[in-house]
C-alpha atoms as a PDB file:
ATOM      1  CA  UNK A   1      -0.134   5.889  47.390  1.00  0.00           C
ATOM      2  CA  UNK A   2      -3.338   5.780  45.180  1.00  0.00           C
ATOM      3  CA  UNK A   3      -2.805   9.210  43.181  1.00  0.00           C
ATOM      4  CA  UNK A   4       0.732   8.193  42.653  1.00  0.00           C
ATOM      5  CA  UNK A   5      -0.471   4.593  41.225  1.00  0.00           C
ATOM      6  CA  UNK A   6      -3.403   6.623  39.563  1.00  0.00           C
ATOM      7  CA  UNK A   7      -0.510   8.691  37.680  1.00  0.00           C
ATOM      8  CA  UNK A   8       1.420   6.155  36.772  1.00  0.00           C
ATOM      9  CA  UNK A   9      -1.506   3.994  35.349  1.00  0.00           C
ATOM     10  CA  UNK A  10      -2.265   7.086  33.449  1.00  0.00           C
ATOM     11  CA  UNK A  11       1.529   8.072  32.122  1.00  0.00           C
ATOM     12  CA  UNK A  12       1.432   4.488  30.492  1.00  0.00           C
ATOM     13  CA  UNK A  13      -1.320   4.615  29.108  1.00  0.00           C
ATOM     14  CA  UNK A  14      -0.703   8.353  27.413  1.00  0.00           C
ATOM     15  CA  UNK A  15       2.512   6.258  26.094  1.00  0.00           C
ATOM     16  CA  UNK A  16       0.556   3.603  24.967  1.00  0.00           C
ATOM     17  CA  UNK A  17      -1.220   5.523  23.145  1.00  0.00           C
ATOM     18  CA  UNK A  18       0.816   7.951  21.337  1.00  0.00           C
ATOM     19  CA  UNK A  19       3.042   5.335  20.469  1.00  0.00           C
ATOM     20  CA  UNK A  20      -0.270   4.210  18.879  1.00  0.00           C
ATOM     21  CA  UNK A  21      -1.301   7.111  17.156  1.00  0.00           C
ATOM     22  CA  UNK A  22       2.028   7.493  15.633  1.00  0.00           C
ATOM     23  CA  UNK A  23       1.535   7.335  11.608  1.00  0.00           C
ATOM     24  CA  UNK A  24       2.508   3.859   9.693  1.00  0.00           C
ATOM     25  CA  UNK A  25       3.376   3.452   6.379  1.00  0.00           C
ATOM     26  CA  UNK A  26       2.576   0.253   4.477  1.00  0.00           C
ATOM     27  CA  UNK A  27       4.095  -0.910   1.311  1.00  0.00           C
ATOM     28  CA  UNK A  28       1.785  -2.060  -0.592  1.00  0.00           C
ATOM     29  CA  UNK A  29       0.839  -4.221  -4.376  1.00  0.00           C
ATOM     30  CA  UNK A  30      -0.960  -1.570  -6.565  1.00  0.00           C
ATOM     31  CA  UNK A  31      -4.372  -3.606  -6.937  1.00  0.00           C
ATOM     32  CA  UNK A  32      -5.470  -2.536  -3.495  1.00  0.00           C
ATOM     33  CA  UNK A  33      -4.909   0.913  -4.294  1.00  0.00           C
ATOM     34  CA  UNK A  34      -6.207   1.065  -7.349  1.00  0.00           C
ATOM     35  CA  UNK A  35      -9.188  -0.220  -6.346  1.00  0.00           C
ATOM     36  CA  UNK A  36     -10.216   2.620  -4.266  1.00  0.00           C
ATOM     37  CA  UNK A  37     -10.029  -0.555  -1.410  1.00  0.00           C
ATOM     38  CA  UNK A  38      -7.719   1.990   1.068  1.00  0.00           C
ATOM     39  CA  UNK A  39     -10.087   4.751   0.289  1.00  0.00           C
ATOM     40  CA  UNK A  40     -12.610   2.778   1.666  1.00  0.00           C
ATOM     41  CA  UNK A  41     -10.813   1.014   4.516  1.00  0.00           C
ATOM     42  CA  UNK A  42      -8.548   3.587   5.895  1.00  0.00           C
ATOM     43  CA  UNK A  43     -11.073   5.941   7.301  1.00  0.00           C
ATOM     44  CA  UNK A  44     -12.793   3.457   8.903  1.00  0.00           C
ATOM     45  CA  UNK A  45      -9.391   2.086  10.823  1.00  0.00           C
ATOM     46  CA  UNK A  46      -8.493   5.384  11.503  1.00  0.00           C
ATOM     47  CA  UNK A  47     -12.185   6.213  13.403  1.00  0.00           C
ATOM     48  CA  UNK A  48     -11.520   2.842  15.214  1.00  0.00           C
ATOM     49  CA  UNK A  49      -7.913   3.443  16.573  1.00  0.00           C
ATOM     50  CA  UNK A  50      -6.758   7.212  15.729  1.00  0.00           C
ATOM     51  CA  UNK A  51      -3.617   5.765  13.737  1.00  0.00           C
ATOM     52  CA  UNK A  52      -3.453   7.266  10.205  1.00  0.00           C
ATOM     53  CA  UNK A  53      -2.260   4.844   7.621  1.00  0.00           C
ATOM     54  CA  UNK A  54       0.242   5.890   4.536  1.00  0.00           C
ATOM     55  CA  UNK A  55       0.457   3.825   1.516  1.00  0.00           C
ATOM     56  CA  UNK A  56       3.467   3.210  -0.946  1.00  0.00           C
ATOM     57  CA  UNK A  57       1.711   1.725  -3.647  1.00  0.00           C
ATOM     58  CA  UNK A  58       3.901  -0.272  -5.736  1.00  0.00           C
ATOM     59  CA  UNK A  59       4.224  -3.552  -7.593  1.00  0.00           C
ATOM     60  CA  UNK A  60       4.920  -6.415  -5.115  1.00  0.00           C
ATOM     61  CA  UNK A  61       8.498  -7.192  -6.036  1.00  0.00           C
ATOM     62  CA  UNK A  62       9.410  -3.405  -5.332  1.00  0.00           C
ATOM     63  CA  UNK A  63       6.701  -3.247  -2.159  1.00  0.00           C
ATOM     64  CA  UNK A  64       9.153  -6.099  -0.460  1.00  0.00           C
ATOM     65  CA  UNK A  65      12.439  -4.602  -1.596  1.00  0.00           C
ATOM     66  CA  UNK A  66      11.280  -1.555   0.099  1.00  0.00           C
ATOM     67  CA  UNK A  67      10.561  -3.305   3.099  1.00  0.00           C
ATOM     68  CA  UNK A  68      13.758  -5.144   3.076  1.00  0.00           C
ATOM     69  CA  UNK A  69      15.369  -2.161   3.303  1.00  0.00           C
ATOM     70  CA  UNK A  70      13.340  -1.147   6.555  1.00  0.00           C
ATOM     71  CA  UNK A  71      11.287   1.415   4.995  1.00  0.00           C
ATOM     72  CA  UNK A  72       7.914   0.522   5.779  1.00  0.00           C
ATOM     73  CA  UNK A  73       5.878  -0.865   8.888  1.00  0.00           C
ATOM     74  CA  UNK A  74       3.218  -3.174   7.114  1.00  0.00           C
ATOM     75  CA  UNK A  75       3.393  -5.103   4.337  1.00  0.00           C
ATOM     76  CA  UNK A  76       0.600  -5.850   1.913  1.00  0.00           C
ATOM     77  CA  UNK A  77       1.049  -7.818  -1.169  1.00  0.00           C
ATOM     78  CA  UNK A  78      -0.029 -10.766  -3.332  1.00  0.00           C
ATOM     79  CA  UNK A  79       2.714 -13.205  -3.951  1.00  0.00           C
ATOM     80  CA  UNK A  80       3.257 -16.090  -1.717  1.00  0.00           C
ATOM     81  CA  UNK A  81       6.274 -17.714  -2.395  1.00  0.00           C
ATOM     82  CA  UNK A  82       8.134 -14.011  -2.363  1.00  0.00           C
ATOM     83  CA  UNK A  83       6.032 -13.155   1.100  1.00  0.00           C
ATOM     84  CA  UNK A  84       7.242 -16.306   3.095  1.00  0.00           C
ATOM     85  CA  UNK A  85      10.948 -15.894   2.053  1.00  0.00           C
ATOM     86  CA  UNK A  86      10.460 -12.506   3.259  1.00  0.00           C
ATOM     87  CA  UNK A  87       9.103 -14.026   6.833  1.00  0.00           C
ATOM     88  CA  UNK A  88      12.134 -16.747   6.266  1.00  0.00           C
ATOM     89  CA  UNK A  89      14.896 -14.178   5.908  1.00  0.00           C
ATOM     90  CA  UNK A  90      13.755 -12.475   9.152  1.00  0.00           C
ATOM     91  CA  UNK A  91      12.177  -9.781   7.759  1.00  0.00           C
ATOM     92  CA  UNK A  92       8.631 -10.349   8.515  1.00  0.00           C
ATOM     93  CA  UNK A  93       7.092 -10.734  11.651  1.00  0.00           C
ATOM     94  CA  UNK A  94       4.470 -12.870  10.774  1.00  0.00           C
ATOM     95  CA  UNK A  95       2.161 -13.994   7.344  1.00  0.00           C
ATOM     96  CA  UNK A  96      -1.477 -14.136   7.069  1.00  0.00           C
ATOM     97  CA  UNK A  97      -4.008 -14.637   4.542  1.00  0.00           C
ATOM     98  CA  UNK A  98      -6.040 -11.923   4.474  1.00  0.00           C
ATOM     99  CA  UNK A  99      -8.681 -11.675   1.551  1.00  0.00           C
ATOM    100  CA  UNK A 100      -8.724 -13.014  -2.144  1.00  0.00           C
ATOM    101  CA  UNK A 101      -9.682 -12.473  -5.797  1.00  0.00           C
ATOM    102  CA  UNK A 102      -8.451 -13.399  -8.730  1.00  0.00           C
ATOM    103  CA  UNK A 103      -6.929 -12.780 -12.347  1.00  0.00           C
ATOM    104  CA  UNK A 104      -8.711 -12.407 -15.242  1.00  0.00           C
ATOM    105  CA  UNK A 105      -7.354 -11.779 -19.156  1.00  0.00           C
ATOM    106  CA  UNK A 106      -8.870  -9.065 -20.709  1.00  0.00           C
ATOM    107  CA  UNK A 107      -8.623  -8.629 -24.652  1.00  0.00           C
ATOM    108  CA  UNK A 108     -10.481  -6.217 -27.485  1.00  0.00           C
ATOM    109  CA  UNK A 109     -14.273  -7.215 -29.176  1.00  0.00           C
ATOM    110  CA  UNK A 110     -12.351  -8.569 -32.350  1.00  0.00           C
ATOM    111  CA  UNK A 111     -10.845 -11.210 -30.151  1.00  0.00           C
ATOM    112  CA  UNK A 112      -7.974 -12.383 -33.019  1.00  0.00           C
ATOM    113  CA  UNK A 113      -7.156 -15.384 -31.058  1.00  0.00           C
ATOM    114  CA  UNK A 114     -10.797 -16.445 -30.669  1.00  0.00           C
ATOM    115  CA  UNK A 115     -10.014 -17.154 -26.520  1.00  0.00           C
ATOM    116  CA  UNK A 116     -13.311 -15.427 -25.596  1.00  0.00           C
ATOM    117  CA  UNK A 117     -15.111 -18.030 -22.882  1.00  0.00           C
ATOM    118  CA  UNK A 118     -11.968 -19.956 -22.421  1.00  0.00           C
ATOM    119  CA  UNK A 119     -12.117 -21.182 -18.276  1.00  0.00           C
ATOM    120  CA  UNK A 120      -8.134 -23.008 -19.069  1.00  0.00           C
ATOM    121  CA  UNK A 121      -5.694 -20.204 -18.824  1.00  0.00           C
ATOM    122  CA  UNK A 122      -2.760 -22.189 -20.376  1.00  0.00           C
ATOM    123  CA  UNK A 123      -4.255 -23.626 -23.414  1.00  0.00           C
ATOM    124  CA  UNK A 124      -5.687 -19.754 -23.663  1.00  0.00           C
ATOM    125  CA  UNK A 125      -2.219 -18.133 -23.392  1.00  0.00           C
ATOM    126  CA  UNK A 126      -0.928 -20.981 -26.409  1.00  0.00           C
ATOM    127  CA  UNK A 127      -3.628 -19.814 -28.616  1.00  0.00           C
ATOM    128  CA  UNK A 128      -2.423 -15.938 -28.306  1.00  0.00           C
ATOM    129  CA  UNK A 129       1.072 -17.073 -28.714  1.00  0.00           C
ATOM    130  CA  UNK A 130       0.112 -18.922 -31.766  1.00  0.00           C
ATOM    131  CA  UNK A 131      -1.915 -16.677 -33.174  1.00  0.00           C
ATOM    132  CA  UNK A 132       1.117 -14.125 -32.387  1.00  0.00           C
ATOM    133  CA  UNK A 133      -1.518 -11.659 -31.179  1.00  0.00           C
ATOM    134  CA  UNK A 134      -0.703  -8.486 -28.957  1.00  0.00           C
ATOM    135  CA  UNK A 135       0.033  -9.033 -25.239  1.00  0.00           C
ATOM    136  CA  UNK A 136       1.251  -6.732 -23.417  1.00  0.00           C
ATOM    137  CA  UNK A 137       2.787  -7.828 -20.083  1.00  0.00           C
ATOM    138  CA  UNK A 138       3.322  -5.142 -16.850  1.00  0.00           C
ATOM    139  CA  UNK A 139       7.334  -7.243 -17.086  1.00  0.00           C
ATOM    140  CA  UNK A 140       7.853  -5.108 -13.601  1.00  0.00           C
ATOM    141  CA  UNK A 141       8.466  -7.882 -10.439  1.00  0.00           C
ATOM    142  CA  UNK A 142       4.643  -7.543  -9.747  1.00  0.00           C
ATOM    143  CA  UNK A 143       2.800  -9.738  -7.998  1.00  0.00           C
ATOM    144  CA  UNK A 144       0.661  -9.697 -11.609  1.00  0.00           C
ATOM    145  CA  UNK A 145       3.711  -9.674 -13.490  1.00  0.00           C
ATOM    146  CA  UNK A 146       5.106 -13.104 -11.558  1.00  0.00           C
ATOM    147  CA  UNK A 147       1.669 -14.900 -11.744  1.00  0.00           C
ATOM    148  CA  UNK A 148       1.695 -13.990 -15.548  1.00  0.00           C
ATOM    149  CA  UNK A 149       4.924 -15.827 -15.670  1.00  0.00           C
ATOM    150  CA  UNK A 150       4.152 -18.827 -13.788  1.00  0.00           C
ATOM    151  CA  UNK A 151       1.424 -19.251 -15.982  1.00  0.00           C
ATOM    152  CA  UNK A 152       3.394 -19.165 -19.189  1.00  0.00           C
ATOM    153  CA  UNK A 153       5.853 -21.191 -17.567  1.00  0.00           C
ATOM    154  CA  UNK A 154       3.411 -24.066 -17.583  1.00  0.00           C
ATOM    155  CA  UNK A 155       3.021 -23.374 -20.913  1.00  0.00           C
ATOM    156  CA  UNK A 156       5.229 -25.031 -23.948  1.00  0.00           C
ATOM    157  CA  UNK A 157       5.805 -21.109 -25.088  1.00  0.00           C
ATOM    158  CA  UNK A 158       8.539 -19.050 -23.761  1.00  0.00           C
ATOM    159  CA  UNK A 159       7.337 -15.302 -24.392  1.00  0.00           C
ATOM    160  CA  UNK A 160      10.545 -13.841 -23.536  1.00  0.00           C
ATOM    161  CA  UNK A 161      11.757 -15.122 -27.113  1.00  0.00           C
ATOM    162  CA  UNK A 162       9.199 -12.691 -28.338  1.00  0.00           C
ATOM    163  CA  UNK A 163       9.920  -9.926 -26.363  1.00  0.00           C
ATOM    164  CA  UNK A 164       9.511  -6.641 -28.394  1.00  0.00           C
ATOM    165  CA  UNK A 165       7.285  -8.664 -30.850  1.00  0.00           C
ATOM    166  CA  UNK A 166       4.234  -9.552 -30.137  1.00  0.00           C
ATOM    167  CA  UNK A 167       5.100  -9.621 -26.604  1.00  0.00           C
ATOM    168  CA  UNK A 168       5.505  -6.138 -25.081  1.00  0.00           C
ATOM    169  CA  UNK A 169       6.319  -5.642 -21.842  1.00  0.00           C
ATOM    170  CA  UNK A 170       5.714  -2.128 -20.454  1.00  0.00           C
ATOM    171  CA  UNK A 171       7.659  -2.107 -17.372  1.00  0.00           C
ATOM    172  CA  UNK A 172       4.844  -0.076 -15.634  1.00  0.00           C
ATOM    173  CA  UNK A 173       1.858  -0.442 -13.083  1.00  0.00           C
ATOM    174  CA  UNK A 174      -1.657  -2.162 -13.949  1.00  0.00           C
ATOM    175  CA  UNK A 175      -3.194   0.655 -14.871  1.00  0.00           C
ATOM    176  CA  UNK A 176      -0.565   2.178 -17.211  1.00  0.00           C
ATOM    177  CA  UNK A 177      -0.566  -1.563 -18.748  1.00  0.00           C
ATOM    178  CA  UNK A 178      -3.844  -1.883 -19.037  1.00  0.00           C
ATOM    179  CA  UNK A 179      -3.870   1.272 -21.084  1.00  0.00           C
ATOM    180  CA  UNK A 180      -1.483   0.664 -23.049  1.00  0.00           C
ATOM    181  CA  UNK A 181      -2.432  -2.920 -23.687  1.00  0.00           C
ATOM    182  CA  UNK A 182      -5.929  -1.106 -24.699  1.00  0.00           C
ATOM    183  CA  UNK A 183      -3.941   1.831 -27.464  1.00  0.00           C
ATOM    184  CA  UNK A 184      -2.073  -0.871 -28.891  1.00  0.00           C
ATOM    185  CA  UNK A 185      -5.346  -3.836 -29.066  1.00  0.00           C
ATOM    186  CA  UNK A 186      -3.359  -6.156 -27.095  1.00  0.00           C
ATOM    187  CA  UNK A 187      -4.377  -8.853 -24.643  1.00  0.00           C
ATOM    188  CA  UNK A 188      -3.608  -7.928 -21.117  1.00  0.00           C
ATOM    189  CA  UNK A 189      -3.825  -9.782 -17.679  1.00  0.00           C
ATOM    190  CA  UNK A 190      -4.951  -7.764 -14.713  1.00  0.00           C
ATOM    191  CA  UNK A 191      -6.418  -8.754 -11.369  1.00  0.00           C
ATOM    192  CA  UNK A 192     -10.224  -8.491 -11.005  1.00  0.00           C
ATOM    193  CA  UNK A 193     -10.378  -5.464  -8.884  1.00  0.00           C
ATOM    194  CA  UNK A 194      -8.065  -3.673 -10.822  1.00  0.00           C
ATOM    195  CA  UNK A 195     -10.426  -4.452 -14.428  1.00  0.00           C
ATOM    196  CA  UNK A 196     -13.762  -3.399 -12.476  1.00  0.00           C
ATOM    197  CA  UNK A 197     -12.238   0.062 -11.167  1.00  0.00           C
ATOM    198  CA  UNK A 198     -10.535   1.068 -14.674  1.00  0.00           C
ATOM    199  CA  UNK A 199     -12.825   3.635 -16.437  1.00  0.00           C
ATOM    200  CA  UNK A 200     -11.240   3.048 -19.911  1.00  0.00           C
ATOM    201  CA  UNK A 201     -12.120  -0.271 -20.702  1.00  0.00           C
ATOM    202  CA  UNK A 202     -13.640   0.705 -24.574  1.00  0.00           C
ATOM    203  CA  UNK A 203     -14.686  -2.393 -26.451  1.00  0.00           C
ATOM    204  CA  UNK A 204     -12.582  -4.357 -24.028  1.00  0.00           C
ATOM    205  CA  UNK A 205     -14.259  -7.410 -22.261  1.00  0.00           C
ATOM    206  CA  UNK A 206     -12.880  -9.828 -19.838  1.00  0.00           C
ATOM    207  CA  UNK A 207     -12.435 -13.092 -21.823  1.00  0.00           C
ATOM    208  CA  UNK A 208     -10.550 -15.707 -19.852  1.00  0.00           C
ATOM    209  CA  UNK A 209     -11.552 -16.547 -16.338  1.00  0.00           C
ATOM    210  CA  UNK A 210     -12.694 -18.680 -14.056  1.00  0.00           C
ATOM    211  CA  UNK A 211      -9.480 -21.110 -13.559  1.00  0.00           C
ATOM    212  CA  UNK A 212      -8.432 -21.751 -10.230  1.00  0.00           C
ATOM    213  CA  UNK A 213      -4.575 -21.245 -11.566  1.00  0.00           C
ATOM    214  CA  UNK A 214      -5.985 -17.497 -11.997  1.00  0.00           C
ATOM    215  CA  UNK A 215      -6.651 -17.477  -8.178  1.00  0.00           C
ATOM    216  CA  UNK A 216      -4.783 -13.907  -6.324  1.00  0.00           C
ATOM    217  CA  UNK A 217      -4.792 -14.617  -2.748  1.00  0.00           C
ATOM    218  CA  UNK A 218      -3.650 -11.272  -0.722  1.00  0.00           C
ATOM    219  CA  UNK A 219      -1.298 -10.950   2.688  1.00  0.00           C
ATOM    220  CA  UNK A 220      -0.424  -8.599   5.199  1.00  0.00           C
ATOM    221  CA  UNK A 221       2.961  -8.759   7.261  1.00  0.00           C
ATOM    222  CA  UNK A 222       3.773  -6.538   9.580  1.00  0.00           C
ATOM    223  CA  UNK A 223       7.374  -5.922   9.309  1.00  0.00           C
ATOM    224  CA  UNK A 224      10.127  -7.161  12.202  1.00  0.00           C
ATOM    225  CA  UNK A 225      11.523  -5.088  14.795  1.00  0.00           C
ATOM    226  CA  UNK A 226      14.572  -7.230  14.838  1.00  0.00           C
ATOM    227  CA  UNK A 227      15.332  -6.664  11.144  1.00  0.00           C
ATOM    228  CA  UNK A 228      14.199  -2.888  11.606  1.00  0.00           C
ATOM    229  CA  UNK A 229      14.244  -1.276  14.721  1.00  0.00           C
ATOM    230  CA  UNK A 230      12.662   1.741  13.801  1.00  0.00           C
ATOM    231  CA  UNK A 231       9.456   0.369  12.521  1.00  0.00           C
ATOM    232  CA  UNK A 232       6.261   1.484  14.715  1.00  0.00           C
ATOM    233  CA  UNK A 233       5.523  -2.371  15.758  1.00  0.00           C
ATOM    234  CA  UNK A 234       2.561  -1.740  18.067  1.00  0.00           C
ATOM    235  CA  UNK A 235       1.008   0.660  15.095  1.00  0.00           C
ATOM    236  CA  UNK A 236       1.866  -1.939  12.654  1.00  0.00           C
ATOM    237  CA  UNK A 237       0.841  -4.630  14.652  1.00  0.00           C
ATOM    238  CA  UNK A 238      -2.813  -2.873  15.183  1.00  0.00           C
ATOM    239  CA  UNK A 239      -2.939  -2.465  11.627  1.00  0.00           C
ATOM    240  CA  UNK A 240      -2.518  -6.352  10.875  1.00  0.00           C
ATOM    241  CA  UNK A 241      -4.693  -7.262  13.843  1.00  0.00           C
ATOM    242  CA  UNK A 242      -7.492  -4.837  12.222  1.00  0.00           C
ATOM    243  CA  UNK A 243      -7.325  -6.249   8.942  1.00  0.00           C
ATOM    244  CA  UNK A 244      -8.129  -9.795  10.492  1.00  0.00           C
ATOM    245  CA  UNK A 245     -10.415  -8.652  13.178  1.00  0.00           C
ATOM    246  CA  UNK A 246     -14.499  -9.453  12.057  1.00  0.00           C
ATOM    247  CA  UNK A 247     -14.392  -5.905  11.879  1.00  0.00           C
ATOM    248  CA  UNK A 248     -11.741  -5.187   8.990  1.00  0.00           C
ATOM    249  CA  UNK A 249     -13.241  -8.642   7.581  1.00  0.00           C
ATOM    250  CA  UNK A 250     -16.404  -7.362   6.973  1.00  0.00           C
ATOM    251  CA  UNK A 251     -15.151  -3.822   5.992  1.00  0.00           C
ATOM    252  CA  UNK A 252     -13.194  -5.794   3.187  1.00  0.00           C
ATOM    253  CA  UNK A 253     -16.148  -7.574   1.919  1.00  0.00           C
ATOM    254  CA  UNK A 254     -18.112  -4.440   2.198  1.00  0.00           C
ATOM    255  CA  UNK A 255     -16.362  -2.539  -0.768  1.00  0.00           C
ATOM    256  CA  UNK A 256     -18.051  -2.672  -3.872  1.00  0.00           C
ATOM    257  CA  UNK A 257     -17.635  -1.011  -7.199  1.00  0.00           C
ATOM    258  CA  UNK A 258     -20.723  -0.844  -9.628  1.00  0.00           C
ATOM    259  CA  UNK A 259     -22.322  -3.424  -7.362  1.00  0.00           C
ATOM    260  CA  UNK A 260     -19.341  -6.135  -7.435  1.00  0.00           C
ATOM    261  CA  UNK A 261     -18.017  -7.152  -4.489  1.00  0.00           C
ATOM    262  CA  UNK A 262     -13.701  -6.382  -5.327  1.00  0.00           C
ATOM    263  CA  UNK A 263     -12.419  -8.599  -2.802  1.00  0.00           C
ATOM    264  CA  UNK A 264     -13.340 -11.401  -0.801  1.00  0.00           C
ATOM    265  CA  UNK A 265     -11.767 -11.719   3.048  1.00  0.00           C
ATOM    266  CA  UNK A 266     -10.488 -14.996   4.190  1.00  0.00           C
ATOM    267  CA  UNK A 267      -8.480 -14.582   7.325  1.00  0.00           C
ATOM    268  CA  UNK A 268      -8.081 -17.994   9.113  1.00  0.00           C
ATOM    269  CA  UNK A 269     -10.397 -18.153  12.127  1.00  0.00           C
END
């Protein structure tokens, strides 16, 4: 009876682990990617557990409607409210905090509404609006793009009314904003890790920072089974646990660009 028990331990545990190794995808907010963060992280997850990791990188509001429709194992975005109605509809699994940063608003040497060293992002965003200087807006569902409106929203302008104006939204990712924003000497709001990675930053500087409205705090979600019943739950499942091991932790807070430490884990104990 041993050999037979012997096999059977073993034919589980092949099945264990090819269900395992089977590839995940995660849909994913664009910051992490453009970052170089997965560059840095993937490799090391795949070395640890032999499941290679795919990446939709997207804004947020697109990253969720993608996983809504079941395509996707792992979610990985950076807007709250939108990621516990996910969990509330059923579609999530679970929610956890996983690592932070935060926003920052970037703007040309010139500086024509004279925000440069403000640390109160409303009272900043009021002065560009007054001044009717260049912004220009990702206006894409992002999880930038709906922090950027929050913070207007506690603001006594409505930028929408300037919309084509002043105001140009660009409908596109950070990094196509931030250029743009850049050819056309506008202001622009990006996340940190985003600003440090981009390589064509001119006579840009950051200006505003250093409010804790600007705080970007990060989650992963592994997506349900229930909702989706083809998604690789044990692969997706590793994935999340990884992430919020000490090991994926300290991976996190081990990427650095030019010396700056990009994002900053925080995964409750």
């Amino acid at each position: 009876m041993k050999p037979l028990h012997l096999a059977a331990l073993l034919c589980a545990v092949s099945l264990s682990s090819a269900a395992l190794a089977d590839d995940i995808l995660v849909q994913s907010t664009t910051s992490t990617a453009n970052s170089g963060l997965y560059d840095h992280l993937l490799p090391i997850f795949a070395e640890a557990t032999g499941i290679q990791v795919n990446v939709v990188a997207v804004g947020t509001g697109q990253a969720i409607r993608n996983a809504r429709n079941c395509d996707g194992d792992v979610l990985l975005v950076h807007a709250k409210p939108a990621e516990e109605k996910f969990v509330a509809d059923g579609f999530g699994a679970s929610r956890t905090d996983l690592m932070y940063n935060d926003f920052v608003i970037v703007g040309p040497a010139a500086d024509p509404a004279a925000v440069a060293g403000m640390d109160d992002v409303q009272p900043a965003l009021e002065k560009i609006a007054a001044a009717q200087a260049l912004f220009a807006s990702r206006g894409d569902d992002s999880g930038t793009h709906k922090k950027e409106v929050s913070l207007w929203g506690a603001t006594s302008v409505d930028p929408a009314n300037a919309s084509g104006d002043w105001y140009r939204e660009t409908g596109s990712g950070m990094g196509a904003t931030l250029n743009a924003g850049i050819g056309m000497g506008a202001y622009v709001m990006t996340d940190r890790a985003t600003w440090i990675s981009f390589k064509n930053k001119q006579d840009y500087k950051i200006l505003v920072e250093g409010d804790a409205d600007l705080f970007n705090q990060y989650g992963v979600i592994p997506v349900s089974a229930e909702k989706c019943p083809s998604v690789n739950i044990e692969g997706a499942q590793a994935f999340a646990d990884w992430l919020l091991s000490d090991d994926g932790q300290a991976a996190i807070a081990d990427y650095e660009v030019d010396g700056q430490q990009l994002f900053f884990p925080n995964a409750p104990d």
